[in-house]
C-alpha atoms as a PDB file:
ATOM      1  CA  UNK A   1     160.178  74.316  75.877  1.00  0.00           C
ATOM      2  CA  UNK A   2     163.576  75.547  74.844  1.00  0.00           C
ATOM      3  CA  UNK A   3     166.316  72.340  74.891  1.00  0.00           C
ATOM      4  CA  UNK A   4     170.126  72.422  75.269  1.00  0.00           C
ATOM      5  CA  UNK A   5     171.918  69.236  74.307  1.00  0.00           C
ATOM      6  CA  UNK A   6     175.468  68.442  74.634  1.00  0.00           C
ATOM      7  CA  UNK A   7     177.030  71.260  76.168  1.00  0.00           C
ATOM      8  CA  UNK A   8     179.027  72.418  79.347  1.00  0.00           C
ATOM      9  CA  UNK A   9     178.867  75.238  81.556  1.00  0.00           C
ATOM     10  CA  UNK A  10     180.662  76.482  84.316  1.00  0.00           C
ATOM     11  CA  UNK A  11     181.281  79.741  86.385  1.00  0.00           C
ATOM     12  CA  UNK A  12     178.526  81.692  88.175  1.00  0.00           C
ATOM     13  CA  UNK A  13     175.444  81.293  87.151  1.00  0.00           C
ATOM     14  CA  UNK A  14     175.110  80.238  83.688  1.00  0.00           C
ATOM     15  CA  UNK A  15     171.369  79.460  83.387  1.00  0.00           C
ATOM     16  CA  UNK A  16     170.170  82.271  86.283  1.00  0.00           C
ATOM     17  CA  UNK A  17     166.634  83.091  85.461  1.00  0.00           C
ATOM     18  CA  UNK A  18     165.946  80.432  82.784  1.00  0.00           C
ATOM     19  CA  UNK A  19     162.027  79.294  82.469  1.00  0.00           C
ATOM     20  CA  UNK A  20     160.914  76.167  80.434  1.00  0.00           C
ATOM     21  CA  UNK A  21     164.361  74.981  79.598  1.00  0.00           C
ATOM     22  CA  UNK A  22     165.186  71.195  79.318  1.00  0.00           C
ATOM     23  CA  UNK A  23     168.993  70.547  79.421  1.00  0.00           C
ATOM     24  CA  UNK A  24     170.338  66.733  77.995  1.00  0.00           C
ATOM     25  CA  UNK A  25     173.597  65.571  78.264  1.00  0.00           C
ATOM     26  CA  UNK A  26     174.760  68.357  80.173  1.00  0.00           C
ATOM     27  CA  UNK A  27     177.372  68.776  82.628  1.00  0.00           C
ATOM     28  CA  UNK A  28     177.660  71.029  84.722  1.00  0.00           C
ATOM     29  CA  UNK A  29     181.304  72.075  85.757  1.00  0.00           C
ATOM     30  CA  UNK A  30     182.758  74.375  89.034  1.00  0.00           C
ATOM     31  CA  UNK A  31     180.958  77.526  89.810  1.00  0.00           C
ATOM     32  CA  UNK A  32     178.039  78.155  91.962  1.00  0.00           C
ATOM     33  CA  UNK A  33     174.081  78.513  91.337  1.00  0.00           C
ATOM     34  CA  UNK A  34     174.152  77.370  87.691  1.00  0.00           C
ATOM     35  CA  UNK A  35     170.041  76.551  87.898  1.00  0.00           C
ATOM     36  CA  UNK A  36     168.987  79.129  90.294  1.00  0.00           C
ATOM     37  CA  UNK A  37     165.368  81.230  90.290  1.00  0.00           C
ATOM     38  CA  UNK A  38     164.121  78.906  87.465  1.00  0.00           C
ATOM     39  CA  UNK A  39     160.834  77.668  86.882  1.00  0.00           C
ATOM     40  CA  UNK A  40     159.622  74.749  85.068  1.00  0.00           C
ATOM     41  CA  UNK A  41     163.068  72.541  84.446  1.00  0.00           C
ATOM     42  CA  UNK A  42     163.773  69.187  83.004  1.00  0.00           C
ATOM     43  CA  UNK A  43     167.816  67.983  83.425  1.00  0.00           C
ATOM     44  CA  UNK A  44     167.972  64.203  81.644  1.00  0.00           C
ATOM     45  CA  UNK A  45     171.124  62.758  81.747  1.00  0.00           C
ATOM     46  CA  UNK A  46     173.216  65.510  83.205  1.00  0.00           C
ATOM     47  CA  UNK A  47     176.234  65.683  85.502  1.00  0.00           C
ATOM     48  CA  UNK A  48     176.297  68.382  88.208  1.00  0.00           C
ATOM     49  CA  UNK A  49     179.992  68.755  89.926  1.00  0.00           C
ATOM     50  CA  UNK A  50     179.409  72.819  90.949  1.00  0.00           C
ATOM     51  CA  UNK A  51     178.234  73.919  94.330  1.00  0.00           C
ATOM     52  CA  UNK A  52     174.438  74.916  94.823  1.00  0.00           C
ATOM     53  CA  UNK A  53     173.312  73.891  91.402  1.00  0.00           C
ATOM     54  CA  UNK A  54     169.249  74.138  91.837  1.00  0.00           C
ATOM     55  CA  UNK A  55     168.275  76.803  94.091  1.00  0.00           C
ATOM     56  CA  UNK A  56     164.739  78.506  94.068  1.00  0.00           C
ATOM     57  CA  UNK A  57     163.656  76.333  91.308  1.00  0.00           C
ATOM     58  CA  UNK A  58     159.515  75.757  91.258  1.00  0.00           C
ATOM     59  CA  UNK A  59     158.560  72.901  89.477  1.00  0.00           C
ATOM     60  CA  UNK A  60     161.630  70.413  87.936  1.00  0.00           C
ATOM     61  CA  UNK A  61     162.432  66.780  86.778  1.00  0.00           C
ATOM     62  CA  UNK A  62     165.837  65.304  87.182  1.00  0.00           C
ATOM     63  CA  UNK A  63     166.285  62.340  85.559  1.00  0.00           C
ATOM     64  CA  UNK A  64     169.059  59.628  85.022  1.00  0.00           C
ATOM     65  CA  UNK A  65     171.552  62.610  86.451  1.00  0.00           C
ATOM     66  CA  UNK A  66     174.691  62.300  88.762  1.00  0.00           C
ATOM     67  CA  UNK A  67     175.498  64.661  91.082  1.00  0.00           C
ATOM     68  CA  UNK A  68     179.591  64.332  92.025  1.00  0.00           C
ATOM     69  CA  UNK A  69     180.649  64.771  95.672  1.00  0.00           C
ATOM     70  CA  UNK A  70     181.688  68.756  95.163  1.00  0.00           C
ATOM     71  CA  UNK A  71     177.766  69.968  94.606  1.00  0.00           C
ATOM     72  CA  UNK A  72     177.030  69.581  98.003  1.00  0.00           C
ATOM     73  CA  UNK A  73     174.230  71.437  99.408  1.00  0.00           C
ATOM     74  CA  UNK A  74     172.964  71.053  95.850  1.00  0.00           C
ATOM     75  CA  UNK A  75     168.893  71.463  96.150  1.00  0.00           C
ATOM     76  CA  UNK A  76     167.267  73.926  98.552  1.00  0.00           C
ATOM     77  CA  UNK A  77     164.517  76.103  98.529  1.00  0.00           C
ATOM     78  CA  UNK A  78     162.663  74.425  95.648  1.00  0.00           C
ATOM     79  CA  UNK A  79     159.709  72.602  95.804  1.00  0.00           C
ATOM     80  CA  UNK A  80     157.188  70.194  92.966  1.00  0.00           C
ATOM     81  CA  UNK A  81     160.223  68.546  92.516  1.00  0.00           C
ATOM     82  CA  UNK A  82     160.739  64.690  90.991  1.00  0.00           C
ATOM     83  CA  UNK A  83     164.067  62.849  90.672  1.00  0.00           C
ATOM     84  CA  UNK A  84     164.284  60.085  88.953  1.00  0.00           C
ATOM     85  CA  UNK A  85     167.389  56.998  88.597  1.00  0.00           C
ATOM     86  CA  UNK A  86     169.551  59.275  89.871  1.00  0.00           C
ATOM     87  CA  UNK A  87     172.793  58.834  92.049  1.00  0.00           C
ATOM     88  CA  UNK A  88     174.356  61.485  94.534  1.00  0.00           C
ATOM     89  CA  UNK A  89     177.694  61.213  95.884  1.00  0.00           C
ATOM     90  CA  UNK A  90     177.233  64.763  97.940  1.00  0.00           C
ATOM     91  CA  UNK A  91     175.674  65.870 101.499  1.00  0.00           C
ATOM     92  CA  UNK A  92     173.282  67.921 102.593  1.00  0.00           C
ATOM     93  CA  UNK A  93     170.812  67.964  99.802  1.00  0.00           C
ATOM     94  CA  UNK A  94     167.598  68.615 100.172  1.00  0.00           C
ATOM     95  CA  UNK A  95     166.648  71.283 102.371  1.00  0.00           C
ATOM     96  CA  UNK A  96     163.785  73.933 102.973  1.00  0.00           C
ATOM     97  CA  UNK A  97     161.636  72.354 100.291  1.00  0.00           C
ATOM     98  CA  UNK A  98     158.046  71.260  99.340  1.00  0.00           C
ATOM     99  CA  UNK A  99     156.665  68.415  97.354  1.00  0.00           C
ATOM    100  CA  UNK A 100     159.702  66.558  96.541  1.00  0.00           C
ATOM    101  CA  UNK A 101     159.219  63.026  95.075  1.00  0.00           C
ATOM    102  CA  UNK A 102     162.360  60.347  94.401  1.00  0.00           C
ATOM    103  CA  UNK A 103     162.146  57.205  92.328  1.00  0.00           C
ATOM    104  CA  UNK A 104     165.044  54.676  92.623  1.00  0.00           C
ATOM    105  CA  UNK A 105     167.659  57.229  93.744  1.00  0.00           C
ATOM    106  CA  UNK A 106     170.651  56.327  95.281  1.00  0.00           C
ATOM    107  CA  UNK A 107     172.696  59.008  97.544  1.00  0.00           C
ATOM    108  CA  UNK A 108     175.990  57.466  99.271  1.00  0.00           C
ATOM    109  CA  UNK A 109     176.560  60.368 101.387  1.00  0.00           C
ATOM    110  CA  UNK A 110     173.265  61.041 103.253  1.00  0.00           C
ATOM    111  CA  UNK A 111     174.685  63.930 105.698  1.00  0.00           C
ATOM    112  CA  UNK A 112     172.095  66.277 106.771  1.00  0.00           C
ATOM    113  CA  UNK A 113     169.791  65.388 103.975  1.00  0.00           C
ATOM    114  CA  UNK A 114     166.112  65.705 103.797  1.00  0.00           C
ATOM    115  CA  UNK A 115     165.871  68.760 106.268  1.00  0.00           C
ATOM    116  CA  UNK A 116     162.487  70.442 106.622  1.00  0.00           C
ATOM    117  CA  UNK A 117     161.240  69.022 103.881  1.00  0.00           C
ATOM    118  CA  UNK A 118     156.849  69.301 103.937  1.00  0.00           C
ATOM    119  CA  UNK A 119     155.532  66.462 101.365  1.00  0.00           C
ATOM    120  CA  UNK A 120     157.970  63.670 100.743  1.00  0.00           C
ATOM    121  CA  UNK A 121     158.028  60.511  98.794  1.00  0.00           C
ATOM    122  CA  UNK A 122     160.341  57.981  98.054  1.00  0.00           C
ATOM    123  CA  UNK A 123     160.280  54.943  96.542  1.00  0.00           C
ATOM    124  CA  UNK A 124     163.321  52.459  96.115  1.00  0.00           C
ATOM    125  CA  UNK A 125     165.649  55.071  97.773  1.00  0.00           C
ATOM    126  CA  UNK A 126     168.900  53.671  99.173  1.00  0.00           C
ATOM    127  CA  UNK A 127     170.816  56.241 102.051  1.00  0.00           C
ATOM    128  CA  UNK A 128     174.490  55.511 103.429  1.00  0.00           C
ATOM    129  CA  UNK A 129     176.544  56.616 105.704  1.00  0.00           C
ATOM    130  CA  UNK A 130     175.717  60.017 106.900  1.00  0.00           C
ATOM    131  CA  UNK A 131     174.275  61.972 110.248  1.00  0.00           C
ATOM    132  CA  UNK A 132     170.525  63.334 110.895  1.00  0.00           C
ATOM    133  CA  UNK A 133     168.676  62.689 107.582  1.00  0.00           C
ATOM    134  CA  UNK A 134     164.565  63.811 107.733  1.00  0.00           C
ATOM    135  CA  UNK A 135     165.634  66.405 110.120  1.00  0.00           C
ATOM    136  CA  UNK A 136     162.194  68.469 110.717  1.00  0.00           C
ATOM    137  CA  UNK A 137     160.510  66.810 107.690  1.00  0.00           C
ATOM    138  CA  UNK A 138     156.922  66.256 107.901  1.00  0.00           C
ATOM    139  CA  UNK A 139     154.432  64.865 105.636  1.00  0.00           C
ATOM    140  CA  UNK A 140     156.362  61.898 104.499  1.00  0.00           C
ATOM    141  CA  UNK A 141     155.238  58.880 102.869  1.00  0.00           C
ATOM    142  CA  UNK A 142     157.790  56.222 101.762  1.00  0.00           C
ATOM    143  CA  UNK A 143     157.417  52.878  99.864  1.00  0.00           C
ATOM    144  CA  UNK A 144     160.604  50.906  99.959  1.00  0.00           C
ATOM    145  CA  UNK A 145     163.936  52.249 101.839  1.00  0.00           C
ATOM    146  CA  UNK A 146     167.526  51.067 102.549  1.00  0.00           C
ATOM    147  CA  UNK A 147     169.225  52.853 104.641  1.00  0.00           C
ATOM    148  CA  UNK A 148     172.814  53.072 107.291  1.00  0.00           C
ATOM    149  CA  UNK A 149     172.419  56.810 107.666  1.00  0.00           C
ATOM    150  CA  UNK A 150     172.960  57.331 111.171  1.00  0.00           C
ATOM    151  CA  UNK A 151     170.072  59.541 113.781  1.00  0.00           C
ATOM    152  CA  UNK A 152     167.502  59.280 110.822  1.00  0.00           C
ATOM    153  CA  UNK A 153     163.752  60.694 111.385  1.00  0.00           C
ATOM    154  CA  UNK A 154     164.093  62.812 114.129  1.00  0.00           C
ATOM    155  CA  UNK A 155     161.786  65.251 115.083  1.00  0.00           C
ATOM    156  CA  UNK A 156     159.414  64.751 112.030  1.00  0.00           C
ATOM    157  CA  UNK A 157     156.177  64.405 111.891  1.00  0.00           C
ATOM    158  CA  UNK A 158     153.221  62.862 109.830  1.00  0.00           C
ATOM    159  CA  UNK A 159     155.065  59.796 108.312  1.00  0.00           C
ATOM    160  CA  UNK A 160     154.095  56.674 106.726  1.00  0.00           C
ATOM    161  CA  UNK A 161     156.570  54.014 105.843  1.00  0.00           C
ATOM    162  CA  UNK A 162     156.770  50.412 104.053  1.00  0.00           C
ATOM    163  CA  UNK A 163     159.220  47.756 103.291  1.00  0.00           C
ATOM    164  CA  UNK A 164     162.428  49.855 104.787  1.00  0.00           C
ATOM    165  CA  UNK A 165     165.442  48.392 106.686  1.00  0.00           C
ATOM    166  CA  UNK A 166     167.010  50.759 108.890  1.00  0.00           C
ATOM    167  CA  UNK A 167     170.132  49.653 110.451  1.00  0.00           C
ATOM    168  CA  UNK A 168     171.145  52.710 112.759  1.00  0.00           C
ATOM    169  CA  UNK A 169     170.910  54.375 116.035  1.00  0.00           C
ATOM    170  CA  UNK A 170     168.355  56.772 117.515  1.00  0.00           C
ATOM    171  CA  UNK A 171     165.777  56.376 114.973  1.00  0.00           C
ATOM    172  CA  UNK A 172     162.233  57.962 114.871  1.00  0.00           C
ATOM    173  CA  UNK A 173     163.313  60.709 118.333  1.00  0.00           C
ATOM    174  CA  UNK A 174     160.668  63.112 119.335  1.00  0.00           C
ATOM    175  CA  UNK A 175     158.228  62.389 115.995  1.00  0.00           C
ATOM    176  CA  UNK A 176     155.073  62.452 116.272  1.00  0.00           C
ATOM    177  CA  UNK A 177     152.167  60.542 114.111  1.00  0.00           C
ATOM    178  CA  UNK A 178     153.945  57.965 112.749  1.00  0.00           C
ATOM    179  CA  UNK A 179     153.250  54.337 110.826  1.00  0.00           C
ATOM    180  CA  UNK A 180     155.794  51.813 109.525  1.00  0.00           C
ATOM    181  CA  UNK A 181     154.529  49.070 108.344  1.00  0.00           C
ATOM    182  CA  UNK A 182     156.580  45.579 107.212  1.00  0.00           C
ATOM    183  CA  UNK A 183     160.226  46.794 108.175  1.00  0.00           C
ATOM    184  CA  UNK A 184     163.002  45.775 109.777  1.00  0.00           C
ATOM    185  CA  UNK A 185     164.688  48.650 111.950  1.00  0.00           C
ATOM    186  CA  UNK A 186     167.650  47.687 114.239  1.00  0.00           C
ATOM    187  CA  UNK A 187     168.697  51.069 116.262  1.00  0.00           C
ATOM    188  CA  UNK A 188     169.972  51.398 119.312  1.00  0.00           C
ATOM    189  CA  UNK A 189     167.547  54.109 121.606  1.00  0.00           C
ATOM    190  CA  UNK A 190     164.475  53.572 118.814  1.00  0.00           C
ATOM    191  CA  UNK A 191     161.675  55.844 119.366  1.00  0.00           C
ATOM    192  CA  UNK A 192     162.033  57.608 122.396  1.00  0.00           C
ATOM    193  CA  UNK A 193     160.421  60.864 123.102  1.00  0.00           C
ATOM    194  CA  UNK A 194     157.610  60.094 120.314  1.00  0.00           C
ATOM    195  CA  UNK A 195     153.992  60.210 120.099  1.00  0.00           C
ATOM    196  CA  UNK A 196     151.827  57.961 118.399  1.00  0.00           C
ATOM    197  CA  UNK A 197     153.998  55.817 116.896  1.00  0.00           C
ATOM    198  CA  UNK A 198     152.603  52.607 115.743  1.00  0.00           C
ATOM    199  CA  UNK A 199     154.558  49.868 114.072  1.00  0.00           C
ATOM    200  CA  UNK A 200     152.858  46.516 112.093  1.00  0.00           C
ATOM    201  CA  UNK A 201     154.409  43.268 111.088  1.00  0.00           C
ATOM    202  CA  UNK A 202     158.111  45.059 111.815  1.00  0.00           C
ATOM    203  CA  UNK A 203     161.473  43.406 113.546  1.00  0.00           C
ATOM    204  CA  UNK A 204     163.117  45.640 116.363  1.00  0.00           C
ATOM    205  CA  UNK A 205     166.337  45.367 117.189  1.00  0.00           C
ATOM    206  CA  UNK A 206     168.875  47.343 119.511  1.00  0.00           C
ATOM    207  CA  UNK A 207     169.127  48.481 122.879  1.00  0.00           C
ATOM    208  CA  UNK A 208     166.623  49.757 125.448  1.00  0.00           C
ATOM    209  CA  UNK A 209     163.690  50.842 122.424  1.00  0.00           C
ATOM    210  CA  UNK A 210     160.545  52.363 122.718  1.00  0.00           C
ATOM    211  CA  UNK A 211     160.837  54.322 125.964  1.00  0.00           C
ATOM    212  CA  UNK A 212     159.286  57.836 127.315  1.00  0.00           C
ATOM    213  CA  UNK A 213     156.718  56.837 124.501  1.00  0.00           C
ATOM    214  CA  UNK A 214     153.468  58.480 123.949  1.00  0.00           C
ATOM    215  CA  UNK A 215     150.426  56.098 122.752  1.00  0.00           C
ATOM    216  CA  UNK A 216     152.906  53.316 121.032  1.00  0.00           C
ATOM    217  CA  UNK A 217     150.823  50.708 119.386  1.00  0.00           C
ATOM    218  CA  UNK A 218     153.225  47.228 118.042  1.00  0.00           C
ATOM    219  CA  UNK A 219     151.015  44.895 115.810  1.00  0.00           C
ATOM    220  CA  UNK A 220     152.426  41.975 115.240  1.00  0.00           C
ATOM    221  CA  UNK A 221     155.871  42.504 115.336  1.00  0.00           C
ATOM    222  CA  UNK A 222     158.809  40.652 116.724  1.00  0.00           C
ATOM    223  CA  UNK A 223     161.706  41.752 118.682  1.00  0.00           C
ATOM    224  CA  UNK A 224     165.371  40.482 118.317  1.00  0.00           C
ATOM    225  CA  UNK A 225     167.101  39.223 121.005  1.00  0.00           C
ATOM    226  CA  UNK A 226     169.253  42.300 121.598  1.00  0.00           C
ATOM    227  CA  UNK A 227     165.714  44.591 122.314  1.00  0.00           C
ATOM    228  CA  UNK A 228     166.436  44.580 125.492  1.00  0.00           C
ATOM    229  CA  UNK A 229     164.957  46.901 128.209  1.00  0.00           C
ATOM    230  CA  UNK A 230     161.748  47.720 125.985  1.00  0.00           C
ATOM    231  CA  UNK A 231     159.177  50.203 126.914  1.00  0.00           C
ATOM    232  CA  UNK A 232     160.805  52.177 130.009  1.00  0.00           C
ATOM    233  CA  UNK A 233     158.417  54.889 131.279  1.00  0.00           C
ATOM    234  CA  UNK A 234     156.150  54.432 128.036  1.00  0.00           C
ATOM    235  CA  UNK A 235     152.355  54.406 127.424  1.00  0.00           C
ATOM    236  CA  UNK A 236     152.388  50.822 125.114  1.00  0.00           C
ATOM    237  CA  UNK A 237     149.571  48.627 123.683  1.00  0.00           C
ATOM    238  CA  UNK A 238     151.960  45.663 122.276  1.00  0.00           C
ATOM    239  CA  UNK A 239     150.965  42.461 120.299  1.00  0.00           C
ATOM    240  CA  UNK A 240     154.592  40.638 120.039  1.00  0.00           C
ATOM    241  CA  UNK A 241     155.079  37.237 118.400  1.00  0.00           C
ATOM    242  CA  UNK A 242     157.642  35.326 120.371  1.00  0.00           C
ATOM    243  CA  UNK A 243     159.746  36.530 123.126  1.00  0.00           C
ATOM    244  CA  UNK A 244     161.099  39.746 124.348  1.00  0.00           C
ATOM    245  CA  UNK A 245     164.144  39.822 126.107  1.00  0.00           C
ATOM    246  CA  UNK A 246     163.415  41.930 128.732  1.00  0.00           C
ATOM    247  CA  UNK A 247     160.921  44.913 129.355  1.00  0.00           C
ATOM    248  CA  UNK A 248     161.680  47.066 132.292  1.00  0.00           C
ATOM    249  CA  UNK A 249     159.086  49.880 133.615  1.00  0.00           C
ATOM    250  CA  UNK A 250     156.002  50.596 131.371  1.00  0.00           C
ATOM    251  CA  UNK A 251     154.248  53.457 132.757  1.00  0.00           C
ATOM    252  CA  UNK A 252     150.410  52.341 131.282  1.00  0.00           C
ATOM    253  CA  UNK A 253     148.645  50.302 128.378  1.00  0.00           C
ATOM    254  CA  UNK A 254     148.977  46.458 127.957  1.00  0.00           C
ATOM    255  CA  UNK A 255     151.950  44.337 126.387  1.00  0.00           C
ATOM    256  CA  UNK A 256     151.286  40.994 124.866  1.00  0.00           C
ATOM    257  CA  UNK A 257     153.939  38.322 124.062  1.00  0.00           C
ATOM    258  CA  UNK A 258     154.481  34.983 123.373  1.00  0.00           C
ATOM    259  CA  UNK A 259     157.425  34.965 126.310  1.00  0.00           C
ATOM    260  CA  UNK A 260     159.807  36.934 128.347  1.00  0.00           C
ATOM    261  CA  UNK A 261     163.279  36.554 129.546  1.00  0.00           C
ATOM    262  CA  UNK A 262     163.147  38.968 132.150  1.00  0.00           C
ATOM    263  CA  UNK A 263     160.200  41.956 133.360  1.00  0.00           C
ATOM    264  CA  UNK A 264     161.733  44.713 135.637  1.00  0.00           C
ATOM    265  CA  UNK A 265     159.299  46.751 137.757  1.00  0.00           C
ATOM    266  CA  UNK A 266     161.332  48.930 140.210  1.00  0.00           C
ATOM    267  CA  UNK A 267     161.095  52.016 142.701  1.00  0.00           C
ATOM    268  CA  UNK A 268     161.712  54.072 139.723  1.00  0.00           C
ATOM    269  CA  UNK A 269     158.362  53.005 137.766  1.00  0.00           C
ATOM    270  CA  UNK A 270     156.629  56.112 136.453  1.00  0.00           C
ATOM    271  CA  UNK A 271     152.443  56.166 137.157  1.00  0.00           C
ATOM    272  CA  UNK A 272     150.363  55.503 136.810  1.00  0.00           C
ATOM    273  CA  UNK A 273     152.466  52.391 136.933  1.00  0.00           C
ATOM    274  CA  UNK A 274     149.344  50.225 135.415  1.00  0.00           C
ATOM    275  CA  UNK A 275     150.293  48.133 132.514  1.00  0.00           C
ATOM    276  CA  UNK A 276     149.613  45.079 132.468  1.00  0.00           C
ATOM    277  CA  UNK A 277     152.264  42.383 130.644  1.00  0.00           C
ATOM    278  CA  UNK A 278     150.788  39.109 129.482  1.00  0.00           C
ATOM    279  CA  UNK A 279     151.832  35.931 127.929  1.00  0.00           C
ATOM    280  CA  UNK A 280     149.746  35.022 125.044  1.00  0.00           C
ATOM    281  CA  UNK A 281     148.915  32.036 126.942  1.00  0.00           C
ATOM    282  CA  UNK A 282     147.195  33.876 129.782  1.00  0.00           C
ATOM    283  CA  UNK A 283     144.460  35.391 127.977  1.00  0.00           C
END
């Protein structure tokens, strides 16, 4: 493998084309598509500040790199990626790509990151600020997230997730086969439109969530008191520790809780208008 230490580039294209090349201490100035239609990269300790700087690259490792607010759009079309202890200041990275996994990476500006992305793992990633990242992505698997990015996992599919907080709104829209396990999400509008989403041991928070649901499962989790008007129009089986605030017109299934401030059945119920909504002490 051919190594470059120490240097700078900048311009068009400067490493176009290059196979088996490891760069260290490199930075990588203004210009556009320095690492583009390369195969088989390692960048260690590099700083990328040009536009578009890994295109079409099969097979990389970034690793202890920073990537400055101006190389936006920084890493599409590349896939058997891994990124490493890395921090990104710029949006809409990510895109188009397969097998991409990230290791205690850090990106402050999470705008339309993550788009059709098939095979995705992260673990210890932190996302801020930001609109729509996961767009499309499927095949996800995640192990430890922070995250303020607003709209995230929408329309994605296949996804298994651990240990995240999520503080947003309109999480998880339109997905479809989806676990989280031992999280903390608080989003206004969570989960509508989706299909078999199932959530264990997690905290809900925010306005009106889980509604025009498809085979929702809860196990064991507990609702804060702003969940209020759970479930509308949804197909739920619920095990809830403690008290939901209100739940207002379940279509079908059975919801379990320790209490509730308020149930809402109305003209507008959807059928087959069956579900039945218990108090732990009833059964």
């Amino acid at each position: 493998m051919k190594i470059i230490k120490d240097k700078e580039f900048g311009g068009e294209r400067p490493l176009f084309g290059s196979q088996d090349l490891r760069i260290e201490n490199v930075v990588i100035h203004a210009g556009e598509s320095a690492i583009k239609e390369c195969r088989n990269i390692e960048a260690v300790n590099c700083r990328f500040e040009g536009r578009y700087p890994l295109w079409h690259v099969h097979g990389s490792l970034v690793e202890r790199c920073y990537f400055a607010a101006e190389s936006r759009s920084a890493i599409w079309y590349s896939d058997d990626m891994v990124m490493r202890d890395t921090v990104i200041d710029a949006p809409k990275f990510f895109r188009e790509m397969k097998n991409l996994r990230l290791e205690r990476v850090t990106l402050t500006d999470a705008d339309e990151t993550f788009w059709n992305v098939d095979g995705l793992e992260l673990h210890d990633v932190r996302l801020h600020d930001g609109t729509y990242p996961f767009m499309g992505s499927r095949n996800i698997k995640v192990y430890g997230l922070e995250s303020d990015s607003k709209y995230v996992f929408q329309y994605v599919k296949n996804v298994e997730i651990h240990n995240a907080r999520i503080v947003t709104k309109d999480a998880f829209w339109e997905t479809e086969n989806v676990t989280i396990y031992d999280s903390e999400i608080e989003s206004e509008y969570l989960g509508w439109h989706s299909k078999n989403l199932r959530l264990v041991n997690c905290r809900i928070g925010g306005t009106q969530p889980l509604c025009y649901a498809e085979n929702l499962v809860l196990e064991n989790c507990t609702m804060a008191p702003n969940a209020d008007l759970a479930f509308e129009f949804s197909d739920v089986e619920a095990d809830i520790r403690g008290s939901v605030v209100s739940v207002k017109n379940p279509s079908s299934g059975r919801i379990v809780a320790d209490d509730y401030g308020e149930i809402i059945i109305d003209e507008f119920i959807k059928e087959p208008a069956n579900c039945k909504i218990l108090r732990r002490d009833e059964i």
